[in-house]
Protein backbone atom coordinates (compact mmCIF):
# COMPACT_ATOMS: atom_id res chain seq x y z
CA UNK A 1 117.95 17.11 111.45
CA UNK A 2 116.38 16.58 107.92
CA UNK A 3 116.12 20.25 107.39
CA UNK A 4 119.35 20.45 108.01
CA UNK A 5 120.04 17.56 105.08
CA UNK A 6 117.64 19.28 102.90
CA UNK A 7 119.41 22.52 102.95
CA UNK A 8 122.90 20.33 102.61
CA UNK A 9 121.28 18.60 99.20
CA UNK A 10 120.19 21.61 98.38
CA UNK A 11 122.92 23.77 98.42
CA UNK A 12 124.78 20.60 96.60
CA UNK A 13 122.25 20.61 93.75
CA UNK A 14 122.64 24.66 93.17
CA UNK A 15 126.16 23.83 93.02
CA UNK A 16 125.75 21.53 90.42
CA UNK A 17 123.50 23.66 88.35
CA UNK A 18 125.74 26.08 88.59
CA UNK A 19 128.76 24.34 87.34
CA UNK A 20 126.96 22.96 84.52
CA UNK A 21 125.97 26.30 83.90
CA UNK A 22 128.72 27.66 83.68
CA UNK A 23 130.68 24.58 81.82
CA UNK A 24 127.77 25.13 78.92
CA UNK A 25 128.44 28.74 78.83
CA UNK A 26 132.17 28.39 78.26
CA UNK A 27 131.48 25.58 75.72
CA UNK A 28 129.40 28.10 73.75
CA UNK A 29 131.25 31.41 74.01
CA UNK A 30 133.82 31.05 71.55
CA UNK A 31 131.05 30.42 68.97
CA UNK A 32 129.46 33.46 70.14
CA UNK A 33 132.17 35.37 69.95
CA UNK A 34 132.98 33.97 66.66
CA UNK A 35 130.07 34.91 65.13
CA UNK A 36 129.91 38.69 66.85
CA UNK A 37 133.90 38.76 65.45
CA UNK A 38 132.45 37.96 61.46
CA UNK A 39 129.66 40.66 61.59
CA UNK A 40 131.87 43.43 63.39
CA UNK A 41 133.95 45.67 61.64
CA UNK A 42 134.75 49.16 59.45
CA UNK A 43 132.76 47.13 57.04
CA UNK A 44 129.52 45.77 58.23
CA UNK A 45 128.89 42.10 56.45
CA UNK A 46 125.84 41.09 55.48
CA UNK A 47 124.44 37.68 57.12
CA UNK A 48 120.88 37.82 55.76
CA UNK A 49 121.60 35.49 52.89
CA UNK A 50 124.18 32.94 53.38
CA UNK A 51 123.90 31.20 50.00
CA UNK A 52 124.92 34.79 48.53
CA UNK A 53 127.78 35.10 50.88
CA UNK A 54 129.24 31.79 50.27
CA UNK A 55 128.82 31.53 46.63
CA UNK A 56 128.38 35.02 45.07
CA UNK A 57 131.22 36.98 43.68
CA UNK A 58 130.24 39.89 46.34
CA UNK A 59 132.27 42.24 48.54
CA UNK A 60 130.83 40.50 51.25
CA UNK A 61 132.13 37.22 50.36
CA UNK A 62 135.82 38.04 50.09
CA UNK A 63 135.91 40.32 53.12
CA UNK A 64 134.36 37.10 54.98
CA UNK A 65 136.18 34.62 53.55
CA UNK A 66 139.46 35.49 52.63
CA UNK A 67 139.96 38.52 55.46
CA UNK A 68 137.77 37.81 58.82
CA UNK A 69 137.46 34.19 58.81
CA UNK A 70 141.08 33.13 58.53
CA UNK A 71 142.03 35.87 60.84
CA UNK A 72 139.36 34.83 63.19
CA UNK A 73 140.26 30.66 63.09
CA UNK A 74 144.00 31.56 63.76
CA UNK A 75 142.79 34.08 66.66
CA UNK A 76 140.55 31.07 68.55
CA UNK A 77 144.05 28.79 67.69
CA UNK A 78 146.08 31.28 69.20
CA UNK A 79 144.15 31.44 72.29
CA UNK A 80 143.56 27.95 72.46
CA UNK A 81 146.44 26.92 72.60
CA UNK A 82 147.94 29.58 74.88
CA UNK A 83 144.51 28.66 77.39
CA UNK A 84 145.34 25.14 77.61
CA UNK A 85 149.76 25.32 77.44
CA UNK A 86 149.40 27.80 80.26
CA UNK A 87 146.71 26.33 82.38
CA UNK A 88 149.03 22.84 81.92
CA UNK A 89 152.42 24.24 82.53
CA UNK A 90 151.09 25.90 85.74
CA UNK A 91 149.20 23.24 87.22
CA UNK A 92 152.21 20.90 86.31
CA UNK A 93 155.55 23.18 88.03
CA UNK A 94 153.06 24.06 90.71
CA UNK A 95 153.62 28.24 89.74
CA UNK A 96 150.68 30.64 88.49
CA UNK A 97 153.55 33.00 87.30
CA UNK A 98 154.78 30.30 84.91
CA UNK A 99 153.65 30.31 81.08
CA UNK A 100 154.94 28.65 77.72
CA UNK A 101 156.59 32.29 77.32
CA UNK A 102 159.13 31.66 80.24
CA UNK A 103 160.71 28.90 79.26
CA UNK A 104 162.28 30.49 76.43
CA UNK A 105 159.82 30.08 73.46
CA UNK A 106 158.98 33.49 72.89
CA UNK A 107 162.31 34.56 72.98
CA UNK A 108 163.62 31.85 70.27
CA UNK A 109 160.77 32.37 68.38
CA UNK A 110 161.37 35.96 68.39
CA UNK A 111 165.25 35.11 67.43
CA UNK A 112 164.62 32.58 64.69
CA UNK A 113 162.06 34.73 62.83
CA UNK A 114 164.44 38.21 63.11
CA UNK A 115 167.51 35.76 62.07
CA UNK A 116 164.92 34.30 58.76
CA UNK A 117 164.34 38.18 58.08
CA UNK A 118 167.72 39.27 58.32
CA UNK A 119 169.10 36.55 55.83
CA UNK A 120 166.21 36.23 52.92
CA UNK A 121 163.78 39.23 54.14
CA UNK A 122 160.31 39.24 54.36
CA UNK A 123 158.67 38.33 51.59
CA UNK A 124 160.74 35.26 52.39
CA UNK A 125 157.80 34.49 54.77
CA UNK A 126 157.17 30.72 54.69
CA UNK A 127 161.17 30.75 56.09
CA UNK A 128 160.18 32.59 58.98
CA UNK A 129 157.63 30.35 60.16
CA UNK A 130 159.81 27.04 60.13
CA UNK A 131 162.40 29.34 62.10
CA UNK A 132 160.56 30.51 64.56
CA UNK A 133 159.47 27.12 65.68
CA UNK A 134 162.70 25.39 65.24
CA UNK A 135 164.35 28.18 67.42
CA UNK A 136 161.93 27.97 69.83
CA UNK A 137 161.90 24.24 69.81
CA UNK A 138 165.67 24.74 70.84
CA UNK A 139 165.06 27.09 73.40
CA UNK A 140 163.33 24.63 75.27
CA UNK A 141 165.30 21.99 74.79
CA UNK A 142 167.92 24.50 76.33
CA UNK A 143 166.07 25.22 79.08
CA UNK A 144 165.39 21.55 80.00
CA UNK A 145 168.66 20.75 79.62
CA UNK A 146 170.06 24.05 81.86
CA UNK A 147 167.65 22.65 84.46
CA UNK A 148 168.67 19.53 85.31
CA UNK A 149 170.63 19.59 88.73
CA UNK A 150 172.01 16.62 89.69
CA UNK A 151 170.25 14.33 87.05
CA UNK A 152 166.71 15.67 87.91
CA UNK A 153 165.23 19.14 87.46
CA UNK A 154 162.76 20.81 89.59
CA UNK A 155 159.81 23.10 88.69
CA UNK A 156 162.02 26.28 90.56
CA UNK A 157 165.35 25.37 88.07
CA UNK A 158 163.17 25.19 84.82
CA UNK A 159 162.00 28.49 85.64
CA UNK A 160 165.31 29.78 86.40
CA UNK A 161 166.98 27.87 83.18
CA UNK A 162 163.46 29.11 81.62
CA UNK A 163 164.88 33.34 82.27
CA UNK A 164 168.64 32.51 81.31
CA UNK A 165 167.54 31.00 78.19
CA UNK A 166 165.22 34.05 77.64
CA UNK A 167 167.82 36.92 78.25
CA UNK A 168 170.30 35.14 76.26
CA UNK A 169 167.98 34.75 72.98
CA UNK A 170 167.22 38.10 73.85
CA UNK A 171 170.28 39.04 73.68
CA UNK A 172 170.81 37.81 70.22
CA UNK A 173 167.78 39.11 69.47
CA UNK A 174 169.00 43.18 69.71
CA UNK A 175 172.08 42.57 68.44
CA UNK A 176 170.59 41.52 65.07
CA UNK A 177 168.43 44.40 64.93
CA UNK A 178 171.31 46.54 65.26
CA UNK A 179 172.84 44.83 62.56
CA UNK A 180 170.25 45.05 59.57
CA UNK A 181 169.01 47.56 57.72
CA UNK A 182 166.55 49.83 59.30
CA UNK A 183 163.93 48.15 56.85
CA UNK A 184 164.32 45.02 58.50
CA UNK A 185 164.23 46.25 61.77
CA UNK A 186 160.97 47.90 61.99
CA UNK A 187 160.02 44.33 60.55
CA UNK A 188 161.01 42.81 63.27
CA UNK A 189 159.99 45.23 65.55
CA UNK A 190 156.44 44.54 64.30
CA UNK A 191 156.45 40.91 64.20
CA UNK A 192 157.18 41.43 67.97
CA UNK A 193 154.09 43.05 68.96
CA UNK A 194 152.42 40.81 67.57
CA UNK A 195 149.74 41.41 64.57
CA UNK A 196 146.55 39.19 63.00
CA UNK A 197 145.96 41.45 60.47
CA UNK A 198 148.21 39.46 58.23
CA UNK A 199 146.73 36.37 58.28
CA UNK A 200 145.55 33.68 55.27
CA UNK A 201 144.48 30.40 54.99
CA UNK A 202 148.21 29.81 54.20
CA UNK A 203 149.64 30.59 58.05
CA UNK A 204 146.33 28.70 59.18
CA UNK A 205 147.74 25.86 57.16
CA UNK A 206 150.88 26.04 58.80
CA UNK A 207 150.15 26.56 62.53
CA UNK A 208 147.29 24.64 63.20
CA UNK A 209 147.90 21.23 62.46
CA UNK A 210 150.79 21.35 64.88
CA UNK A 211 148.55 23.26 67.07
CA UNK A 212 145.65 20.85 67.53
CA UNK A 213 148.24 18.41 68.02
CA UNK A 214 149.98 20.02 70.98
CA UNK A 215 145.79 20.62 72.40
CA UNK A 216 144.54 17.12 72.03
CA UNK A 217 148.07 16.21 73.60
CA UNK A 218 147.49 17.94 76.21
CA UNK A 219 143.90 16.99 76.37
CA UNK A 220 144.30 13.40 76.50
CA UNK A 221 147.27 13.57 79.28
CA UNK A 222 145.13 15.50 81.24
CA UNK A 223 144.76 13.24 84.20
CA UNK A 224 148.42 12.80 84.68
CA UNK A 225 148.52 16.32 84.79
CA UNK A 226 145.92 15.78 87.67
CA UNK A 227 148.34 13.37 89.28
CA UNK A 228 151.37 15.88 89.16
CA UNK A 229 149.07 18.65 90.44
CA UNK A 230 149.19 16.55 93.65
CA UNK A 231 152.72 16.60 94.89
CA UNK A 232 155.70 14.34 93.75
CA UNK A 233 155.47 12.09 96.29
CA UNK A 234 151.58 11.32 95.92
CA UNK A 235 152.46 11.09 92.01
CA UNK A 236 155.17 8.72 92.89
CA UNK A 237 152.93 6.50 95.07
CA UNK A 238 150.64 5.96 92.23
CA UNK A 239 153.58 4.56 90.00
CA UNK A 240 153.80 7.59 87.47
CA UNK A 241 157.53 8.63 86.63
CA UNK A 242 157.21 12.44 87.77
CA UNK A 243 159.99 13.77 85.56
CA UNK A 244 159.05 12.35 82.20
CA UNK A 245 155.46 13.15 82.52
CA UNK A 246 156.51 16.92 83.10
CA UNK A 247 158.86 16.83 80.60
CA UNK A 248 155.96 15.50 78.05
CA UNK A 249 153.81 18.44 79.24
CA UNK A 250 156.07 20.72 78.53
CA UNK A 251 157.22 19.32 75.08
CA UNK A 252 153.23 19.59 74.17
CA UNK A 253 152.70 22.90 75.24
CA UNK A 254 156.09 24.06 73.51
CA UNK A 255 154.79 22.60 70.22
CA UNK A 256 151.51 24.38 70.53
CA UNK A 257 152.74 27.59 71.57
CA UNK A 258 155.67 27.30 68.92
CA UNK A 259 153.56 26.45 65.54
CA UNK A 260 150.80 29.88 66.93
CA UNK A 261 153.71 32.25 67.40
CA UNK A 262 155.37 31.41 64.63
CA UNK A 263 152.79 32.89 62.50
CA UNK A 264 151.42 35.57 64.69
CA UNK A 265 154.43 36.87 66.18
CA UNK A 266 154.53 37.65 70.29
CA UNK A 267 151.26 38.21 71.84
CA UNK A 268 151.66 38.24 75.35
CA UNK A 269 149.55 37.91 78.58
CA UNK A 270 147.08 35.32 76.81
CA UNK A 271 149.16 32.11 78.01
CA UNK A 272 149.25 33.75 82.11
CA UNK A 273 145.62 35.61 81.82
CA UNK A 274 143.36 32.90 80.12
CA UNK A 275 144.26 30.16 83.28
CA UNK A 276 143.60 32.24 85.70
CA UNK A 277 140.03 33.55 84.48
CA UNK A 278 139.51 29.55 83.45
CA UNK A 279 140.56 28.71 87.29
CA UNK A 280 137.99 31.59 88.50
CA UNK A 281 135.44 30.05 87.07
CA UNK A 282 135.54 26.53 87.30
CA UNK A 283 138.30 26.21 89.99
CA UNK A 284 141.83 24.45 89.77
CA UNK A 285 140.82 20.97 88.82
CA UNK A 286 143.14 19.52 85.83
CA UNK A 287 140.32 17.49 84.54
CA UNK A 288 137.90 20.57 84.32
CA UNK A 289 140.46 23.37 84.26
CA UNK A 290 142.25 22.45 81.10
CA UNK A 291 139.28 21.83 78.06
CA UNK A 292 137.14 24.94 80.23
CA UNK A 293 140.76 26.86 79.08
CA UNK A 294 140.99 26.29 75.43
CA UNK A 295 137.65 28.33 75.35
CA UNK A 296 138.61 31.19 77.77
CA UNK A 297 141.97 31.27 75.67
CA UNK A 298 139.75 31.51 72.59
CA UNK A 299 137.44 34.17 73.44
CA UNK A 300 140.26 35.81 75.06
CA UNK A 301 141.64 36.72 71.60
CA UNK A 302 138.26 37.22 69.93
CA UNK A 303 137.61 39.35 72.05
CA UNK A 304 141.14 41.43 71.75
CA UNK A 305 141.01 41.15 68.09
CA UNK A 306 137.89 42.40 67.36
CA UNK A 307 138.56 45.37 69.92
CA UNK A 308 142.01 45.98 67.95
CA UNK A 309 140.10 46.54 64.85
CA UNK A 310 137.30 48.33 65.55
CA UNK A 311 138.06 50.99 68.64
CA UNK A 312 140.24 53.18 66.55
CA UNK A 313 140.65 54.71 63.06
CA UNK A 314 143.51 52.49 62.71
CA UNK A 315 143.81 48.91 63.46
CA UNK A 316 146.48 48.34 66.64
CA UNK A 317 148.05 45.58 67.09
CA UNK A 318 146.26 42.88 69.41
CA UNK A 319 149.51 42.25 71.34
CA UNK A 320 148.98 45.55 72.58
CA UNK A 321 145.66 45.04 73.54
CA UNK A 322 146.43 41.96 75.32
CA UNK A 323 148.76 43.77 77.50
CA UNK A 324 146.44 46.64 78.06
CA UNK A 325 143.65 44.67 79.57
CA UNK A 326 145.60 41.91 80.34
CA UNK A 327 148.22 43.10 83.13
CA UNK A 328 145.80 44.62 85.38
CA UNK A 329 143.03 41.67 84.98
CA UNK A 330 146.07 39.30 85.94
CA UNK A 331 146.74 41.95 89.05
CA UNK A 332 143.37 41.51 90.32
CA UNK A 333 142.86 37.86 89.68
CA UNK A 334 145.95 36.96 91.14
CA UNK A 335 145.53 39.13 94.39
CA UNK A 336 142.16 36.56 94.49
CA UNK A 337 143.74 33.08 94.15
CA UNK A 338 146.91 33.53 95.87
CA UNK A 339 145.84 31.04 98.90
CA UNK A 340 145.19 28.60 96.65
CA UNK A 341 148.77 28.14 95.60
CA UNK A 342 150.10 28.09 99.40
């Protein structure tokens, strides 16, 4: 009998190390990452002396400083905020096909910034980033609104609303890229993949304050998003009003997704893959699930960044990457977890 509770602890205890383990390592791997991101590249920087790459009027210093580092702070944004709007917007409607993107704010994202292009042009570019939230902002609000069936919505009609509100900013979408110039179009075209390689201090200004906002939202609200994990009913029980809490978690992740797009453009898979891989490895716990995603998310797109500027002559676009590795990585980790979601 007590080596039977002996090999109960310990089996209990090597679960424990192991989750610590595991928490620490996810803590730590965006900074890893960070760091590997800042030294790799067509143009090797030099770390040796830190003073000279601060403060010197070097090479080194610009391409760190005014290139890689910006690029690389909006990258970890970008993927932070996709790791932690997915993870929430899943655990909340109860779907692991559901993202930020399906309820319509890629798609008025994608509209508002083609519409800001095809009035004042490009180089108009601090208009397209107040577009491309506000639009998606509306999309949203369209979908939640679309939703509601008989004064209440469910997680299946937001994801229905979610599509119709997609196709039809779609919709609006090609139709003003067949009405500009050609010019314009490829501009669009490109701010559709999805790109980094644009990036200053100027768009981190822009998207991350709303960002962080949308994160620590999410962050903090992170135990009623515990409470809706467990069924309407058992979220009723314990007094919480089911369909304003969902609503808030949705408005959060909106805003975060919203202010990263706006300056990056579309760069799919992150919000669907980084959840998964986070629920993988620490399982599907709110209170775990969601900070352990904000550093998936985060290496996620180091990771896909630095790969989009380094395996090729040419830079690609990282929303390509993302779909390369991320479509069959969400094939196999979905073929893994599908009992837990029955």
């Amino acid at each position: 009998m007590a080596s039977v509770e002996y090999i109960q602890y310990s089996k209990q205890s090597l679960e424990f190390l192991r989750s610590n383990l595991t928490r620490a390592a996810l803590t730590l791997s965006p900074f890893i990452f960070l760091i590997i991101y800042l030294s790799v590249g067509k143009y090797n920087v030099d770390f040796s002396s830190l003073h000279q790459l601060l403060f010197s009027d070097s090479i080194d210093r610009t391409i760190f400083l005014n290139i890689r580092l910006p690029r690389a702070i909006e990258a970890m944004i970008f993927g932070a905020s996709m790791g932690i709007s997915g993870a929430s917007v899943q655990t909340t409607l109860k779907n692991p096909l559901v993202s930020p993107y399906f309820l319509g704010i890629s798609s008025g994202a994608a509209f508002g910034a083609a519409l800001s292009i095809a009035i004042f042009g490009y180089k108009s570019f601090f208009l397209v980033q107040p577009a491309a939230i506000l639009f998606a902002l509306v999309a949203v609000s369209l979908t939640l609104g679309l939703s509601k069936f008989r004064g209440q919505f469910t997680p299946v009609s937001v994801v229905l609303a979610g599509i119709i509100v997609s196709a039809l900013f779609s919709g609006l979408l090609s139709l003003i890229q067949i009405l500009v110039e050609p010019e314009k179009t490829q501009t669009i075209v490109a701010w559709m993949i999805g790109r980094l390689y644009t990036i200053t201090w100027a768009d981190v200004r822009v998207s991350a304050p709303l960002a962080i906002l949308g994160i620590l939202g999410l962050l903090y609200f992170r135990w009623r998003i515990f409470v809706l994990s467990m069924g309407d009913e058992e979220a009723k029980s314990l007094g919480i009003n089911v369909e304003r809490e969902r609503l808030l978690v949705i408005f959060l992740a909106s805003v975060a997704t919203a202010s990263v797009v706006s300056v990056t453009g579309i760069i799919g898979w992150v919000c669907l893959i980084a959840p998964h891989v986070t629920r993988f490895l620490v399982g599907s716990d709110p209170k775990v699930m969601l900070p352990a995603s904000i550093s998936v998310g985060a290496s996620f797109m180091l990771i896909a960044d630095m790969l989009s500027r380094t395996i090729w002559n040419f830079e690609i676009p990282v929303g390509i990457i993302t779909t390369i590795i991320g479509a069959p990585l969400f094939l196999y980790l979905m073929r893994r977890a599908l009992h837990e979601w029955h």
